[in-house]
C-alpha atoms as a PDB file:
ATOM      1  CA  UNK A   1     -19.967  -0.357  22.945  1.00  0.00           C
ATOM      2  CA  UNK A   2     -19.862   3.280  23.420  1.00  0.00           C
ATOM      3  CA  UNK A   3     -22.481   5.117  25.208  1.00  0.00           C
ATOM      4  CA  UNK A   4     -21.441   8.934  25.325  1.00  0.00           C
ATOM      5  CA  UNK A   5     -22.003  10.586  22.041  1.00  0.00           C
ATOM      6  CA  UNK A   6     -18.509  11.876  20.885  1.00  0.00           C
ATOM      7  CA  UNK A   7     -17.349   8.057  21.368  1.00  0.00           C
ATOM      8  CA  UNK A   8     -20.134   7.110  19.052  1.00  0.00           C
ATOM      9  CA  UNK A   9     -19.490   9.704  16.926  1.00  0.00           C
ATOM     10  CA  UNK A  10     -15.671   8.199  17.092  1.00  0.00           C
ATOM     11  CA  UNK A  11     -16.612   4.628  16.720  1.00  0.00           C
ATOM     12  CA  UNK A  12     -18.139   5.165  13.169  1.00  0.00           C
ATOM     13  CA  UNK A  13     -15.371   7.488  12.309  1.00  0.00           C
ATOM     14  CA  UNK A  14     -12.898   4.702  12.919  1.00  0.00           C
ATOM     15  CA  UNK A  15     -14.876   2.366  11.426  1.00  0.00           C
ATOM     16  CA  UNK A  16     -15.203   4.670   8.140  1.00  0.00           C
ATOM     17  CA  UNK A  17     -11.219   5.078   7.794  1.00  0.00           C
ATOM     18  CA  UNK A  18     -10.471   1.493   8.573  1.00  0.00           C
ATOM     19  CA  UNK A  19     -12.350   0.889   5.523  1.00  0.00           C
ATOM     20  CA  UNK A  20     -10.744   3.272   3.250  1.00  0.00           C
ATOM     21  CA  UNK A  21      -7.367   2.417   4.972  1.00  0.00           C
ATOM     22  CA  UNK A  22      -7.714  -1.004   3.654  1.00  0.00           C
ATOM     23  CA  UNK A  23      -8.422  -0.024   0.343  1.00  0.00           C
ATOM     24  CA  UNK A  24      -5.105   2.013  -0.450  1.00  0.00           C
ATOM     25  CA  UNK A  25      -3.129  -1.020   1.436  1.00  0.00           C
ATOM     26  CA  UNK A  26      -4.951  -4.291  -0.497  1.00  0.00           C
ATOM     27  CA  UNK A  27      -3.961  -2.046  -3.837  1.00  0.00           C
ATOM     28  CA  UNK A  28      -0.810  -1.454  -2.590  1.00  0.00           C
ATOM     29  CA  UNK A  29      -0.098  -5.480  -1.696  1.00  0.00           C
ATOM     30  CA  UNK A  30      -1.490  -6.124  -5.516  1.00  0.00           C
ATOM     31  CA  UNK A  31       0.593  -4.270  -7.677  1.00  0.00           C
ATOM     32  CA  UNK A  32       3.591  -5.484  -4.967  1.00  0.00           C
ATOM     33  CA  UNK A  33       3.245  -8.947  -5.557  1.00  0.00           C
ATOM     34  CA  UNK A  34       2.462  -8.290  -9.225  1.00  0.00           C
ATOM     35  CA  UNK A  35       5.625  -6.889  -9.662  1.00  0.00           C
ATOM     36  CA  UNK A  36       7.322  -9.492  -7.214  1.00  0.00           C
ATOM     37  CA  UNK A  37       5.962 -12.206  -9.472  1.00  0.00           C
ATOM     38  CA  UNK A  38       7.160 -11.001 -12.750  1.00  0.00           C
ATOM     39  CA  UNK A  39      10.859 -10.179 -11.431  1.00  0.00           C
ATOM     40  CA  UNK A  40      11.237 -14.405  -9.767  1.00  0.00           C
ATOM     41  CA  UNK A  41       9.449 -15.650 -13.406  1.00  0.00           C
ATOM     42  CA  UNK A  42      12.323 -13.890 -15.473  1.00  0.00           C
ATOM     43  CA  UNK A  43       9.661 -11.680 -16.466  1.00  0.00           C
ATOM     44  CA  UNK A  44      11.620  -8.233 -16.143  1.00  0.00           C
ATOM     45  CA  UNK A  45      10.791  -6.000 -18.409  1.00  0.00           C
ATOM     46  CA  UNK A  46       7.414  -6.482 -17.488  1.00  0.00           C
ATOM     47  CA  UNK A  47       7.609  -5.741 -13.893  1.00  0.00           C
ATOM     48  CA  UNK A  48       9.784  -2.691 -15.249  1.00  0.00           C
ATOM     49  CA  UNK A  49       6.602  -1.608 -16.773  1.00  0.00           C
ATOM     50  CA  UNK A  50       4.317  -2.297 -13.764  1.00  0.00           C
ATOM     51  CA  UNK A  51       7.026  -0.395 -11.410  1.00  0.00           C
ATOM     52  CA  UNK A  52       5.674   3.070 -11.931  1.00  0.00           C
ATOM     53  CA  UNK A  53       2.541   1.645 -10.881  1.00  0.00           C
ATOM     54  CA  UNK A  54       3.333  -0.223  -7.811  1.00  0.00           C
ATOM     55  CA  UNK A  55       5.574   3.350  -7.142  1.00  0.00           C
ATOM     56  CA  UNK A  56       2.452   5.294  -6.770  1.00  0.00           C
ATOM     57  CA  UNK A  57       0.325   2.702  -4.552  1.00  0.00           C
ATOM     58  CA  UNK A  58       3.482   2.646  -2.066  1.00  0.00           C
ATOM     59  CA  UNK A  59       3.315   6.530  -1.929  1.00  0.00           C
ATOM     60  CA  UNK A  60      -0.544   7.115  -1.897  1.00  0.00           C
ATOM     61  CA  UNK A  61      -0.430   4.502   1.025  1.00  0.00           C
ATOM     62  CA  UNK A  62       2.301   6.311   3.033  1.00  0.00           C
ATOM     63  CA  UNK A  63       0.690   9.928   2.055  1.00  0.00           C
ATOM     64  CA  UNK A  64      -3.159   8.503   3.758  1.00  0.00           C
ATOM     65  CA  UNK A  65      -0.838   7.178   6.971  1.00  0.00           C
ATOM     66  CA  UNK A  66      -1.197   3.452   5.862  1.00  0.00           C
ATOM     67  CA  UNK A  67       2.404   3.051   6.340  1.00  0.00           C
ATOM     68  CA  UNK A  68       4.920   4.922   7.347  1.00  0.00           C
ATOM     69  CA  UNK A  69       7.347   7.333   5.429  1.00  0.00           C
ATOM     70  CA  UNK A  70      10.210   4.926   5.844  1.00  0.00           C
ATOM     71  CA  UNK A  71       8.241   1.819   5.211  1.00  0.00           C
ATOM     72  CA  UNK A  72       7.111   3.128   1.907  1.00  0.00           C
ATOM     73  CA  UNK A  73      10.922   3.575   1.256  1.00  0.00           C
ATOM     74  CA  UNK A  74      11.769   0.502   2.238  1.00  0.00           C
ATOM     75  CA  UNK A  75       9.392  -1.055  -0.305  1.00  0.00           C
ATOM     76  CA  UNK A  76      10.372   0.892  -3.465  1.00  0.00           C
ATOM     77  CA  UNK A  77      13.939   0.025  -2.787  1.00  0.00           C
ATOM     78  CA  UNK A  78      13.470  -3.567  -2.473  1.00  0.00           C
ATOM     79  CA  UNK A  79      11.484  -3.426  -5.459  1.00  0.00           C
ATOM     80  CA  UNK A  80      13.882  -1.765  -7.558  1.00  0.00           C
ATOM     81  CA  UNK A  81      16.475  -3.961  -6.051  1.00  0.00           C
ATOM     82  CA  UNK A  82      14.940  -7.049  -7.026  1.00  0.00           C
ATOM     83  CA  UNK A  83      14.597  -5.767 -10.854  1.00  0.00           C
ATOM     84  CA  UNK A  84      18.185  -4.997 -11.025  1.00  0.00           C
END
């Protein structure tokens, strides 16, 4: 545990973002599978649907620092990938 102030101070600021961090990523791994599950169940125009959607969660992730610029890139191009 911390004992100076400022790493107090840090401590509950890390604890604070970690929480919010996992927000924006268990929304992001949602919609993903969502989408994922449609597209292997022949379900495509669905998940076509859905895309924009799972689009946005990838980039509001990468935007907070969740993951990384290239990661979120990674992700919409498997995604679209798999629909084609």
């Amino acid at each position: 545990m911390p004992i100076i102030k400022s790493a107090k101070k840090r401590l509950k600021q890390s604890k604070k973002n970690h929480s919010v961090n996992l927000v924006y990523k268990r929304k992001m791994k949602e919609v993903v599978k969502e989408v994922k599950e449609l597209a292997l169940a022949n379900k495509k125009s669905e998940a076509k649907k859905i895309l924009p959607k799972a689009y946005k969660a990838i980039d509001k992730a990468a935007k907070r620092g969740v993951i990384k610029k290239n990661t979120a890139s990674r992700k919409k191009s498997q995604l679209s990938r798999l629909l084609a």
